[in-house]
Protein backbone atom coordinates (compact mmCIF):
# COMPACT_ATOMS: atom_id res chain seq x y z
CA UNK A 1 -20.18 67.92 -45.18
CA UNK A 2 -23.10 67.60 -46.85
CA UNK A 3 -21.56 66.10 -50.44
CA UNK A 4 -19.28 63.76 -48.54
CA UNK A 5 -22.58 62.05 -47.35
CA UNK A 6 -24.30 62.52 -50.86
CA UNK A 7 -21.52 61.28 -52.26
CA UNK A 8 -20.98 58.47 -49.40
CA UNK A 9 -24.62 57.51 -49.87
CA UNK A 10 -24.70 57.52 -54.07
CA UNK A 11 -21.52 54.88 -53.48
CA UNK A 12 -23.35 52.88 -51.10
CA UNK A 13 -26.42 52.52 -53.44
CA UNK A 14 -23.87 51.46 -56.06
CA UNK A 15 -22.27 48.89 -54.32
CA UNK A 16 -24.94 47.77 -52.45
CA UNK A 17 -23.03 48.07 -49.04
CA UNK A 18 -20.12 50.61 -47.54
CA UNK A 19 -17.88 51.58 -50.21
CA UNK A 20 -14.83 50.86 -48.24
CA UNK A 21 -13.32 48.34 -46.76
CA UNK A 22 -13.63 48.43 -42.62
CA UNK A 23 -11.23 47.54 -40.63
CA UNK A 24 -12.62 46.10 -37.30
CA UNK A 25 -9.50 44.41 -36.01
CA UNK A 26 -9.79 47.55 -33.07
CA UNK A 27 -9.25 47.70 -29.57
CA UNK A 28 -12.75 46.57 -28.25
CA UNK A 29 -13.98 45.43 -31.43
CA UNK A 30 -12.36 41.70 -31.31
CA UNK A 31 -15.14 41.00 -27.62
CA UNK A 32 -17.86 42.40 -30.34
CA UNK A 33 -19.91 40.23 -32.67
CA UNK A 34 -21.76 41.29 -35.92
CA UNK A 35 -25.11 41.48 -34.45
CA UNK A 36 -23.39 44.39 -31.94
CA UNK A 37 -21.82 46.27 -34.12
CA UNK A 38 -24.84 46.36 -36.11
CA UNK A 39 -27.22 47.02 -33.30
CA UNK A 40 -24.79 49.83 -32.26
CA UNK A 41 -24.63 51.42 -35.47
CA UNK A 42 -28.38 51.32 -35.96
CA UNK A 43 -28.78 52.91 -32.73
CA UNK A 44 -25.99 55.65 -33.13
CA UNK A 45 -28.08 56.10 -36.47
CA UNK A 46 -31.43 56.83 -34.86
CA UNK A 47 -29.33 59.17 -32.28
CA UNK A 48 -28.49 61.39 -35.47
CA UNK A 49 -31.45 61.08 -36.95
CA UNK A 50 -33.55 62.45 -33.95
CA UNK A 51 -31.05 65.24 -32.92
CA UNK A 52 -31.21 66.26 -36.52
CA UNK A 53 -35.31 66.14 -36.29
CA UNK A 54 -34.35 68.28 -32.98
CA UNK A 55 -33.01 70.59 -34.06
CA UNK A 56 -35.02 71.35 -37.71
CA UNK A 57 -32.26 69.93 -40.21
CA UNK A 58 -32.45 67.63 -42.75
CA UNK A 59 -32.36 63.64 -42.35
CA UNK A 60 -30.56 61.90 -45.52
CA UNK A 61 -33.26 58.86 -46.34
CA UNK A 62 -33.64 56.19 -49.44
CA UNK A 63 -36.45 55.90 -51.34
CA UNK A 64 -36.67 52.01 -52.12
CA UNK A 65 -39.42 52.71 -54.78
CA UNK A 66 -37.57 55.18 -57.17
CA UNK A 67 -34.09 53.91 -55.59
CA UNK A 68 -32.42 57.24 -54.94
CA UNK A 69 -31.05 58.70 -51.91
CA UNK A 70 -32.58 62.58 -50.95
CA UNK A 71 -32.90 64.64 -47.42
CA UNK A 72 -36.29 65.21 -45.99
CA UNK A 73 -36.64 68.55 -44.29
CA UNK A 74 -38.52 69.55 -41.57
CA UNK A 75 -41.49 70.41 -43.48
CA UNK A 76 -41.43 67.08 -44.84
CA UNK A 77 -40.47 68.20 -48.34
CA UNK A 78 -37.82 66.27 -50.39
CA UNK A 79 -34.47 66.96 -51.86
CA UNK A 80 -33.40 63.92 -54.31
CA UNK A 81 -29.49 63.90 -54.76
C-alpha cells in the first residue's frame, strides 16, 4: 500500500494534478458541482489524516520548499520518498 501512494504521489508532483483521468459521469455525481467534490475530498482527506494521527501512523505530506513528497511520523520525524 504504501508504494502505490509513493508512487501515486511522485506522479501527481509530475503532472501537477491526478495522474489519471477521472471519470465523474457516476450515479450522484451529475447533482454535484466542482466546488463539492472538492470540498468532499478535502474533507475525506482530513478524515484520513486524523485517524492516521489516531492511531500513531504516518501522514504522506509535500514539502513545497524542497518539492518532494515524504511521511511524517508520529514523532514528527521525516521520511522523503
Amino acid at each position: 500500500m504504501s508504494n502505490a501512494v509513493n508512487i501515486f504521489l511522485r506522479k501527481a508532483v509530475d503532472q501537477k494534478g491526478i495522474p489519471f483521468p477521472v471519470n465523474t459521469d457516476l450515479q450522484g455525481f451529475r447533482e454535484l458541482s466542482d466546488e463539492d467534490i472538492t470540498r468532499t475530498f478535502n474533507n475525506a482527506v482530513q478524515q484520513d489524516i486524523a485517524l492516521k494521527e489516531k492511531k500513531g501512523l504516518p501522514v504522506a505530506k509535500y514539502d513545497t520548499e524542497s518539492k518532494r513528497a515524504y511521511l511524517e511520523n508520529a514523532d514528527d520525524t521525516r521520511e522523503y520518498v
